[in-house]
Protein backbone atom coordinates (compact mmCIF):
# COMPACT_ATOMS: atom_id res chain seq x y z
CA UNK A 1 94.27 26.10 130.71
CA UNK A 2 93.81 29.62 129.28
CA UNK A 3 93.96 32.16 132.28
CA UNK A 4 91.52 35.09 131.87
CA UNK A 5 92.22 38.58 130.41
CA UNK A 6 92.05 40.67 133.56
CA UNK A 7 93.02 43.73 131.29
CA UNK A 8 90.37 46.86 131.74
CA UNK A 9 88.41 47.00 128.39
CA UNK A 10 87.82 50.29 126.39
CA UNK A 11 85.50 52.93 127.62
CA UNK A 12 82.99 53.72 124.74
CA UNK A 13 83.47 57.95 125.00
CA UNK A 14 80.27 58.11 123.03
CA UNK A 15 78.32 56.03 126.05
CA UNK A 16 80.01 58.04 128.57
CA UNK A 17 79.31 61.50 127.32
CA UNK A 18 75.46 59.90 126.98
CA UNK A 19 75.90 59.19 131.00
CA UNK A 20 77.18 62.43 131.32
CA UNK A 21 74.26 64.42 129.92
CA UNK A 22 71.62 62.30 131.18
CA UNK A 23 73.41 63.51 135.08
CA UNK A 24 72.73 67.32 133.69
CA UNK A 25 69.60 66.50 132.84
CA UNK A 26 68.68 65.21 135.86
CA UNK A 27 68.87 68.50 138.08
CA UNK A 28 69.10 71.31 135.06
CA UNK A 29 66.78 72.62 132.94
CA UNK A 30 68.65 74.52 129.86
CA UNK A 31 66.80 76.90 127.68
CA UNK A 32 67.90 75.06 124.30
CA UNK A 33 69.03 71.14 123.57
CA UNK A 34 72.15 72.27 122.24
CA UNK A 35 73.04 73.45 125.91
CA UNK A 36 73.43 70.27 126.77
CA UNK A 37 75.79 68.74 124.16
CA UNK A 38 78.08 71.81 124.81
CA UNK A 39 78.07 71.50 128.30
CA UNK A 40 79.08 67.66 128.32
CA UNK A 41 81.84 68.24 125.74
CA UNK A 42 83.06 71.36 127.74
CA UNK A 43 83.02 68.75 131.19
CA UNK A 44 84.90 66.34 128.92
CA UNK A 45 87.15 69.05 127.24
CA UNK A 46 88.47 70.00 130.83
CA UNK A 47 90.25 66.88 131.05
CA UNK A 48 92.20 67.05 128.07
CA UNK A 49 93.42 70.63 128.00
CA UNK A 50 96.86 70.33 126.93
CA UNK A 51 95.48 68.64 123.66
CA UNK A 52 94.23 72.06 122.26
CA UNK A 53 95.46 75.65 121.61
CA UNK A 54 92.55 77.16 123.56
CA UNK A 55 89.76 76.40 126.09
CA UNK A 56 86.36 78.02 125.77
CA UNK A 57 84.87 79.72 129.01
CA UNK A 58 81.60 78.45 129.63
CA UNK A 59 78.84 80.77 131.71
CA UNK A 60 75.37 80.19 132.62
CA UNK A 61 73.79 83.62 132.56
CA UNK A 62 70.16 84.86 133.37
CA UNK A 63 68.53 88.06 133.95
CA UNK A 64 66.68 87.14 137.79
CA UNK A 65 67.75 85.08 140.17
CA UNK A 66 66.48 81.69 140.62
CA UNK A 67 67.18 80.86 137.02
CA UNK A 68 69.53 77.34 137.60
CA UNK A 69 72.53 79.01 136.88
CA UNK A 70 74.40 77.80 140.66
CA UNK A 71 72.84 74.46 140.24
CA UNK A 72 74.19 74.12 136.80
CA UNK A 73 77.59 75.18 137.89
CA UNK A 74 77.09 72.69 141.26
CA UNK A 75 76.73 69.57 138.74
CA UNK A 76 79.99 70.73 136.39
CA UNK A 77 82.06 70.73 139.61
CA UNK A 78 81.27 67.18 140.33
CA UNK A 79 82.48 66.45 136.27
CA UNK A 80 85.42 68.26 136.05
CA UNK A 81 89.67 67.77 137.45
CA UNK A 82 90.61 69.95 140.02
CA UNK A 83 87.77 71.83 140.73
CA UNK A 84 88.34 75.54 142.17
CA UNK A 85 85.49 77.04 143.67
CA UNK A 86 86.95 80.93 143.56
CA UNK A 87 83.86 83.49 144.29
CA UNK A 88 85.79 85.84 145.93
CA UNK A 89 89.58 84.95 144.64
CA UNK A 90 91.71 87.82 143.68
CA UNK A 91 93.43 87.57 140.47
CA UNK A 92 96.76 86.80 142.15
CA UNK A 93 95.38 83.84 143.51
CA UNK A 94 94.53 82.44 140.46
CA UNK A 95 97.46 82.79 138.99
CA UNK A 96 99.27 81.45 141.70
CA UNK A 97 96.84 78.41 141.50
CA UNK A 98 97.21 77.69 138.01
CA UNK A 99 100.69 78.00 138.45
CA UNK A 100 101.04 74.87 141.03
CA UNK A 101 101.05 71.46 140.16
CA UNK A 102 97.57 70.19 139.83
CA UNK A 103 96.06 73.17 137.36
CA UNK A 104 92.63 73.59 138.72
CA UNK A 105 89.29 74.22 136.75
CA UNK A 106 87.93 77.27 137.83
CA UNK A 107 84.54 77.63 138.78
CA UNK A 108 83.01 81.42 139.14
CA UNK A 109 79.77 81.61 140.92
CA UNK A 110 78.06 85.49 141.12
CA UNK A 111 80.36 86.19 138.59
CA UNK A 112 78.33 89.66 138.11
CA UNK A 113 79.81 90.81 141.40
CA UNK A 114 82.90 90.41 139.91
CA UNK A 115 82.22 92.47 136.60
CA UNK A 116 78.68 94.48 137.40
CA UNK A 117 78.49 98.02 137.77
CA UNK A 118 79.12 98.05 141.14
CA UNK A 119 82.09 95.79 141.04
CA UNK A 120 84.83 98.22 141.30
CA UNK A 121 88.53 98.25 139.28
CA UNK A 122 88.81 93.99 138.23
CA UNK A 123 91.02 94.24 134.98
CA UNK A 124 93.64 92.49 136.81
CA UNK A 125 90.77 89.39 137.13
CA UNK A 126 89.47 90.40 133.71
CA UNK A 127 92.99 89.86 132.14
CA UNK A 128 93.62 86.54 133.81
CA UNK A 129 90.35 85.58 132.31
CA UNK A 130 90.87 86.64 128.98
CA UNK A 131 94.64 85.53 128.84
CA UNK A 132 93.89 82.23 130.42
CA UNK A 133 91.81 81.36 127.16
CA UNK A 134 94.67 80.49 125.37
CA UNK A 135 97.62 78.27 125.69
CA UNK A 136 100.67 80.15 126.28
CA UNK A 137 100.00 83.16 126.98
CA UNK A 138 101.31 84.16 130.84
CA UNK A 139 100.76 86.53 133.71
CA UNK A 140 103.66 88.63 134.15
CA UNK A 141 104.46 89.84 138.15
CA UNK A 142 107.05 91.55 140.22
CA UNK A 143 107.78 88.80 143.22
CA UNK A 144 109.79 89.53 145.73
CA UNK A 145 110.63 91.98 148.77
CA UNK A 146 111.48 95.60 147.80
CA UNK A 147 114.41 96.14 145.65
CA UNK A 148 115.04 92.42 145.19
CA UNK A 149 112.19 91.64 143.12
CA UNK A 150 112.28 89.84 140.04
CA UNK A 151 109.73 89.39 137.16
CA UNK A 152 108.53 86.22 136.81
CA UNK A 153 105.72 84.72 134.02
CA UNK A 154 102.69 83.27 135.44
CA UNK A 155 100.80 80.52 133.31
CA UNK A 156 97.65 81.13 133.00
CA UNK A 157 95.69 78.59 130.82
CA UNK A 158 92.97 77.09 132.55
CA UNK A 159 89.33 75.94 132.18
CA UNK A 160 87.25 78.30 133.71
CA UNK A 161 83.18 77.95 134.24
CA UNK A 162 80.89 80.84 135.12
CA UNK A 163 77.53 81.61 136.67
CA UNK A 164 75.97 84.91 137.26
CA UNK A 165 73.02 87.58 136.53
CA UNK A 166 73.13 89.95 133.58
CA UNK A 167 75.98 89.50 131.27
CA UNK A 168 79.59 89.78 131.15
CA UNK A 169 82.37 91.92 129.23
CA UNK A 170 82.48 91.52 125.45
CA UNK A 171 86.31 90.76 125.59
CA UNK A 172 85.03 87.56 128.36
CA UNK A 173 81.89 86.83 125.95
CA UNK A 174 83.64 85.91 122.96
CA UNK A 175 85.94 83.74 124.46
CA UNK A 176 82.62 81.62 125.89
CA UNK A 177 79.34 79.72 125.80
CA UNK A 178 77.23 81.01 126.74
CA UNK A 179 73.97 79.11 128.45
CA UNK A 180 70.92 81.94 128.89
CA UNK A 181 69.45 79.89 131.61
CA UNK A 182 65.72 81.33 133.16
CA UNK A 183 63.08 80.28 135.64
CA UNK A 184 61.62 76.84 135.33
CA UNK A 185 58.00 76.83 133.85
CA UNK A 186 55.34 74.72 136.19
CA UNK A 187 55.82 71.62 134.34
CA UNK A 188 59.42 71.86 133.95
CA UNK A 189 60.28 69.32 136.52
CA UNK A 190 64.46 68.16 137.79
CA UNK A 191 64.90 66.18 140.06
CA UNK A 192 66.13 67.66 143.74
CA UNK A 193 70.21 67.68 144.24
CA UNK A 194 71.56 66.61 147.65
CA UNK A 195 74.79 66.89 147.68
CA UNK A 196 75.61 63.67 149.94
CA UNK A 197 73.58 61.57 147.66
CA UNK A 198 74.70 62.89 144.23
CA UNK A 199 78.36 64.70 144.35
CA UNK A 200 79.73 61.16 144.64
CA UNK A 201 78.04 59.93 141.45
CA UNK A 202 79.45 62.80 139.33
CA UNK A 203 82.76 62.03 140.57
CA UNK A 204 82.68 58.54 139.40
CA UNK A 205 81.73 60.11 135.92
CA UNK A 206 84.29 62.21 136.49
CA UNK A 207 86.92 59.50 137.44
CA UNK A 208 85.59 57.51 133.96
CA UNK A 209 86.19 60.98 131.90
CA UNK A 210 89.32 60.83 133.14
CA UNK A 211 89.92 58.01 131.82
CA UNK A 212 88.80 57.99 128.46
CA UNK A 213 90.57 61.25 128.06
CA UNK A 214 93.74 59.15 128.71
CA UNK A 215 93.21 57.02 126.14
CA UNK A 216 92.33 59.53 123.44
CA UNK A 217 95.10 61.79 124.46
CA UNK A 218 97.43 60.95 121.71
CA UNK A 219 95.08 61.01 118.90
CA UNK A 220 93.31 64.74 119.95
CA UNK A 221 96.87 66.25 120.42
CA UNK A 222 97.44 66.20 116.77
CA UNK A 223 93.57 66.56 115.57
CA UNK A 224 91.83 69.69 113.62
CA UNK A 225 87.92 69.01 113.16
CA UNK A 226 86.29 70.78 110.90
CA UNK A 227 84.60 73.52 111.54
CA UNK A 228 80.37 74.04 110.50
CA UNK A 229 80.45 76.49 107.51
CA UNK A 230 80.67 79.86 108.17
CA UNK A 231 81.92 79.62 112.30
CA UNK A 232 85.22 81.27 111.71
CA UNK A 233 87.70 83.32 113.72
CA UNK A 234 86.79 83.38 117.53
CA UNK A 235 83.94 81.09 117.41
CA UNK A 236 86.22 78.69 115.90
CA UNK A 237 88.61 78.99 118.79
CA UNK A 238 85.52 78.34 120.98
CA UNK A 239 84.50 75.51 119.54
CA UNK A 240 87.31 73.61 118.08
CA UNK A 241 88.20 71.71 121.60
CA UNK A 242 84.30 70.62 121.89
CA UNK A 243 84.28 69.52 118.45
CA UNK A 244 87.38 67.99 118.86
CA UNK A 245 85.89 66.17 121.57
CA UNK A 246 82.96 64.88 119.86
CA UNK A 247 84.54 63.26 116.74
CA UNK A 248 87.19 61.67 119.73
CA UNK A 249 83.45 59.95 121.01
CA UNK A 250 82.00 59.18 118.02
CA UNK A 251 78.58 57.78 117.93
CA UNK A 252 76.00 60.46 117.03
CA UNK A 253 78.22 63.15 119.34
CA UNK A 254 80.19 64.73 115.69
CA UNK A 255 76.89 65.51 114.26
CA UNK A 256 75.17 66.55 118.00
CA UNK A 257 78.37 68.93 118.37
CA UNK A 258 78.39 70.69 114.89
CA UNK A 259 74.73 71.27 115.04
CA UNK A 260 74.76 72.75 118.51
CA UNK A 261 78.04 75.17 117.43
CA UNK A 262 75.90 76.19 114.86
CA UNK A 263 72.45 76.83 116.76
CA UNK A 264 74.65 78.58 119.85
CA UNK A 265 77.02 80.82 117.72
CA UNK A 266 73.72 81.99 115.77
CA UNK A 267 72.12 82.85 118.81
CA UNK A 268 75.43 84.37 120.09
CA UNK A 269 75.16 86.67 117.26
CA UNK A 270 71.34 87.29 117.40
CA UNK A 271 71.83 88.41 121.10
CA UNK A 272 71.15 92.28 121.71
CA UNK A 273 73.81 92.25 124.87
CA UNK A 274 76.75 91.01 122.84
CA UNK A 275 77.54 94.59 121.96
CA UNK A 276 76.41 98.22 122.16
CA UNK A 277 78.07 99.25 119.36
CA UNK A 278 76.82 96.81 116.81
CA UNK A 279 73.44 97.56 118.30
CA UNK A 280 73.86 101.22 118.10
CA UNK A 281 75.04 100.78 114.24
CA UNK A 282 72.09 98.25 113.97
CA UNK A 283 69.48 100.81 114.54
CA UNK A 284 70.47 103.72 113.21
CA UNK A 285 70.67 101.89 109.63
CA UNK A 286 67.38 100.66 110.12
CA UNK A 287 65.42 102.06 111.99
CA UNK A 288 66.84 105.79 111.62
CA UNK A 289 68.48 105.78 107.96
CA UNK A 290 65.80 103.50 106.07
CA UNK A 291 67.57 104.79 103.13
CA UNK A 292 68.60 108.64 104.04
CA UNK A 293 71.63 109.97 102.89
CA UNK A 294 72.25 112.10 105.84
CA UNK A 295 70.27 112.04 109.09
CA UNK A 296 70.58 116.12 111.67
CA UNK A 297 72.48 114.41 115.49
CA UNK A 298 68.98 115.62 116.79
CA UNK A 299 66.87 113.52 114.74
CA UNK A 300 68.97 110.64 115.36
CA UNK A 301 68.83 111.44 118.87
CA UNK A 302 65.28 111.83 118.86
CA UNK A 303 64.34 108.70 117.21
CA UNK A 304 67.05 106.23 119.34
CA UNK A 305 65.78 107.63 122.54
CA UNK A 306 62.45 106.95 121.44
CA UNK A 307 62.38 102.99 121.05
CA UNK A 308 61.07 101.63 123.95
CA UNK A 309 63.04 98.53 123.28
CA UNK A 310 66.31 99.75 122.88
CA UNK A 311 68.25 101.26 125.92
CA UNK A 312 69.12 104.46 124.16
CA UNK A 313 66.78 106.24 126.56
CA UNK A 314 68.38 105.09 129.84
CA UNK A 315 72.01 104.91 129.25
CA UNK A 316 73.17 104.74 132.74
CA UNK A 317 70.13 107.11 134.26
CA UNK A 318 70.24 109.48 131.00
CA UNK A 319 69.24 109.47 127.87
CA UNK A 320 71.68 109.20 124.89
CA UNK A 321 73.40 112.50 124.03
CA UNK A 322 74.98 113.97 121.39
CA UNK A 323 78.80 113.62 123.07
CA UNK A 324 78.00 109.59 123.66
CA UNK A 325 76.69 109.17 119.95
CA UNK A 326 80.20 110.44 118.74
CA UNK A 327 82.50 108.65 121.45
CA UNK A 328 80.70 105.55 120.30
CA UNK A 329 80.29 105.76 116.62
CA UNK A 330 84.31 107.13 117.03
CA UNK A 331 84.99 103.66 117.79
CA UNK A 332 84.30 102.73 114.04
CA UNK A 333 85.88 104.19 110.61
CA UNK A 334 85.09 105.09 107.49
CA UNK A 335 85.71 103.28 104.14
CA UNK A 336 88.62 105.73 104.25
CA UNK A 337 89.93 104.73 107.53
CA UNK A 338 88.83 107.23 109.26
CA UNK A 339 86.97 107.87 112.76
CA UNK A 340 83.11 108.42 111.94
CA UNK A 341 82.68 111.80 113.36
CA UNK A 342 79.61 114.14 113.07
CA UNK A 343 79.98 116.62 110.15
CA UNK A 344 78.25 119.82 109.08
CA UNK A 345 75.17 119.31 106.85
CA UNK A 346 74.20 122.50 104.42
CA UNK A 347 70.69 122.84 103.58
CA UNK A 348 68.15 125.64 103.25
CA UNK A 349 67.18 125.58 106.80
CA UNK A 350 70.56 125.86 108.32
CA UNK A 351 73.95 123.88 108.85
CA UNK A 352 73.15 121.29 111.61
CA UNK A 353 75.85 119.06 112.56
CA UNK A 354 75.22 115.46 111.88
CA UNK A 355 75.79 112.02 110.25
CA UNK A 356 76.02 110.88 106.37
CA UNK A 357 75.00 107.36 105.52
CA UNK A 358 78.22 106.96 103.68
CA UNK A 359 80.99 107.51 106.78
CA UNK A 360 78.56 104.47 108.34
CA UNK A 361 77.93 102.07 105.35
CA UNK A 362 81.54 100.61 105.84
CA UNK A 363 80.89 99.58 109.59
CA UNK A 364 77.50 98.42 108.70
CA UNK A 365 78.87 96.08 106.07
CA UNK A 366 81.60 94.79 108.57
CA UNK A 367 79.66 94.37 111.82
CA UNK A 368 75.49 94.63 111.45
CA UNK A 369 73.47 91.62 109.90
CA UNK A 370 72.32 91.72 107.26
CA UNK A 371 68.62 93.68 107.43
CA UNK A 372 65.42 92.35 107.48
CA UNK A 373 63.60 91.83 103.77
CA UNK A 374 60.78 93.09 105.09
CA UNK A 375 62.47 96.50 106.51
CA UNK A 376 63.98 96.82 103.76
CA UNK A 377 60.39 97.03 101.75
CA UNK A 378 58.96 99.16 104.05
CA UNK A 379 61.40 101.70 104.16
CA UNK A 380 61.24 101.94 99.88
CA UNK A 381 57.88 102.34 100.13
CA UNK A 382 57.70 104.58 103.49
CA UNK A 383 60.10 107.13 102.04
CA UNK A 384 58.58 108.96 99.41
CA UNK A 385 54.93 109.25 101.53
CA UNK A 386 56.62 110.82 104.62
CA UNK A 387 59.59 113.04 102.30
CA UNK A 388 56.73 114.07 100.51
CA UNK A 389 54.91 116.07 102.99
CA UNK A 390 55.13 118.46 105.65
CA UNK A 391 55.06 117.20 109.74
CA UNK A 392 55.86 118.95 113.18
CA UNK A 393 58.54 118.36 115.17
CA UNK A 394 56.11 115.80 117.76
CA UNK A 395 56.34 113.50 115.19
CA UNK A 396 60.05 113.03 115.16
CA UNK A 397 59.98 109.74 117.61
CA UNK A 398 57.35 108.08 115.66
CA UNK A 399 59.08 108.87 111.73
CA UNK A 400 61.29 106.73 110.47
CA UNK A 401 62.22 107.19 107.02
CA UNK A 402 62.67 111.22 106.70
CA UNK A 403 65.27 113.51 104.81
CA UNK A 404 67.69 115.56 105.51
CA UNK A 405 65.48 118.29 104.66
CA UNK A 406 62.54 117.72 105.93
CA UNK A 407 64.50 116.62 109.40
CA UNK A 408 65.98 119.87 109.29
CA UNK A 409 63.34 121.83 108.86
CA UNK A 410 61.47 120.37 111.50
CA UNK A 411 64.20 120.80 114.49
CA UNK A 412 64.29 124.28 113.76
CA UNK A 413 60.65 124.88 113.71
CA UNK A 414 60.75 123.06 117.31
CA UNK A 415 63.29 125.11 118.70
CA UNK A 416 62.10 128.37 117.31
């Protein structure tokens, strides 16, 4: 008689990372599809950590409150090892955390208390977050009493998962996905979350990641998906665990995960928030340039304070000046290498000081997209019309495409 096989057969990774969306999708609403196949792979990426050389950050932003953005991080915790509720955690805490024997994964609610205006001195915090991306990479601290301290390294890799209004640091962006969650429309309906009735059900998916990830171990410790064309450099880092994670699954999961790191790094790019600077370099080729060869600090000034969708004219209560302009642009170089600084400009009407087109085209080819076909048009055919005639100075916010000259001219007339 043939006794039965009372071995535990395979868990199919692409059916369980099905069972594990289908659980998000029952209490969250995320703005875009591809929020969901990144935030399965990151709940299944958590288990596996020590199978990759970095671990995205993953944080559900909004602008109001009431957006999803606890909920979302309420469900993860039921998903992930470890979990490590830390709203109010100092830095040295986390360290010390990640440093014990079960490495938690850290999950940040508020997180814009943490890192909003208001939040006070956090580099220490913002260092173990950025550090912590990567594998390797410690925490170095004096322990000890008085003169008998020693230094001692602090690990510091860790998953980490964040929720909170507004946005976050550019050095914490990059390293994450970001989820722009916001209010539910009326006939956006989840179902309610009790957390009696469903924390236990995540932790059974939880206990079946688990599991798969043990028997995939081996095989993702030596594997290097390919990445989408043209997701390079730190989007790559992002990514490479999830995809990772997906081709592990199989199914339809490889092809789900490549088109979401596409559609979310896109967006990543597209977003206005992901950096002053670029945005600052953004406009003032077109939207202030068009085409100039040399634009008076005035003018500039002028026209960035006068988009009413830009935040030029409220930078922290005040309007952009003329000493913020060059600390920013300072930030960039020149083709030559150097800082982009303001320099005079000689023309009939005086020597103003300003910007030339060429000190900027370098750090427009290296950080701006590309610009619009359309703009481009316009401004060919805009420029001759408006160089071409005389205006007063009250038409400086509403011109676009002017000269030197003529720009010149004007801002002396108005101050006259």
């Amino acid at each position: 008689m043939t006794r039965p096989d009372n071995t535990t057969p395979p868990i199919d990774g692409a059916r369980l990372l099905d069972e594990v969306e289908a659980f998000h999708r029952r209490f969250n609403i995320f703005p875009r599809e591809a929020a969901y196949v990144a935030v399965t792979l990151w709940d299944a990426h958590a288990h596996l950590l020590d199978c990759f050389d970095s671990t995205p950050r993953i944080a559900f932003l909004s602008p109001e409150p009431g957006s999803g953005k606890s909920r979302a991080l309420e469900v993860v915790e039921t998903l992930v090892p470890n979990r490590m509720v830390a709203a109010q955690a100092s830095a040295s805490a986390m360290f010390r955390a990640v440093a014990g024997d079960n490495r938690p994964t850290i999950l940040f609610d508020e997180v814009d208390t943490v890192f909003g205006p208001k939040a006070g001195d956090n580099e220490p915090l913002r260092g173990f977050l950025n550090a912590g991306h990567r594998r390797g990479v410690g925490m170095w601290r004096c322990v000890g009493d008085g003169a008998n301290q020693t230094v001692q390294e602090f690990p510091s890799y860790c998953a980490v998962a964040m929720a909170g209004l507004g946005s976050l640091p550019d050095t914490i962006l990059t390293r994450s996905v970001i989820v722009r969650m916001r209010k539910r429309a009326p006939n956006e309906k989840v179902e309610p979350y009790r957390q009696r009735v469903h924390e236990h059900q995540g932790h059974e998916l939880r206990d079946r990641l688990a599991q798969w990830a043990d028997s995939v171990r081996e095989r993702l410790e030596g594997a290097w998906p390919e990445m989408p064309e043209g997701v390079t450099d730190r989007p790559a880092d992002v990514w490479e665990p999830l995809l990772a994670v997906a081709e592990a699954a199989g199914g339809t999961w490889p092809e789900r995960a490549r088109a979401a790191c596409l559609e979310l790094v896109t967006a990543a790019k597209e977003d206005d928030k992901a950096s002053l600077g670029i945005q600052l370099l953004t406009d003032l080729r077109d939207v202030v340039f068009c085409g100039s060869d040399r634009m008076p600090t005035a003018v500039i000034l002028e026209c960035l304070n006068a988009m009413e969708d830009a935040p030029w004219g409220d930078m922290d209560g005040r309007p952009l000046n003329s000493r913020s302009l060059s600390r920013m642009l300072g930030e960039y170089v020149t083709a030559a290498n150097k800082p982009i600084k303001p320099r005079s400009i000689r023309t009939s009407k005086g020597v103003p000081k300003g910007y030339y087109a060429d000190d900027l085209a370098d750090a427009w080819t290296r950080y701006c997209p590309p610009p619009p076909r359309e703009a481009a048009t316009s401004a060919t055919s805009a420029t001759p019309q408006v160089n071409g005639r005389e205006f007063v100075a009250d038409e400086l916010p509403r011109i676009r495409y002017i000269s030197a000259e003529a720009a010149t001219a004007a801002t002396a007339d108005r101050t006259a």
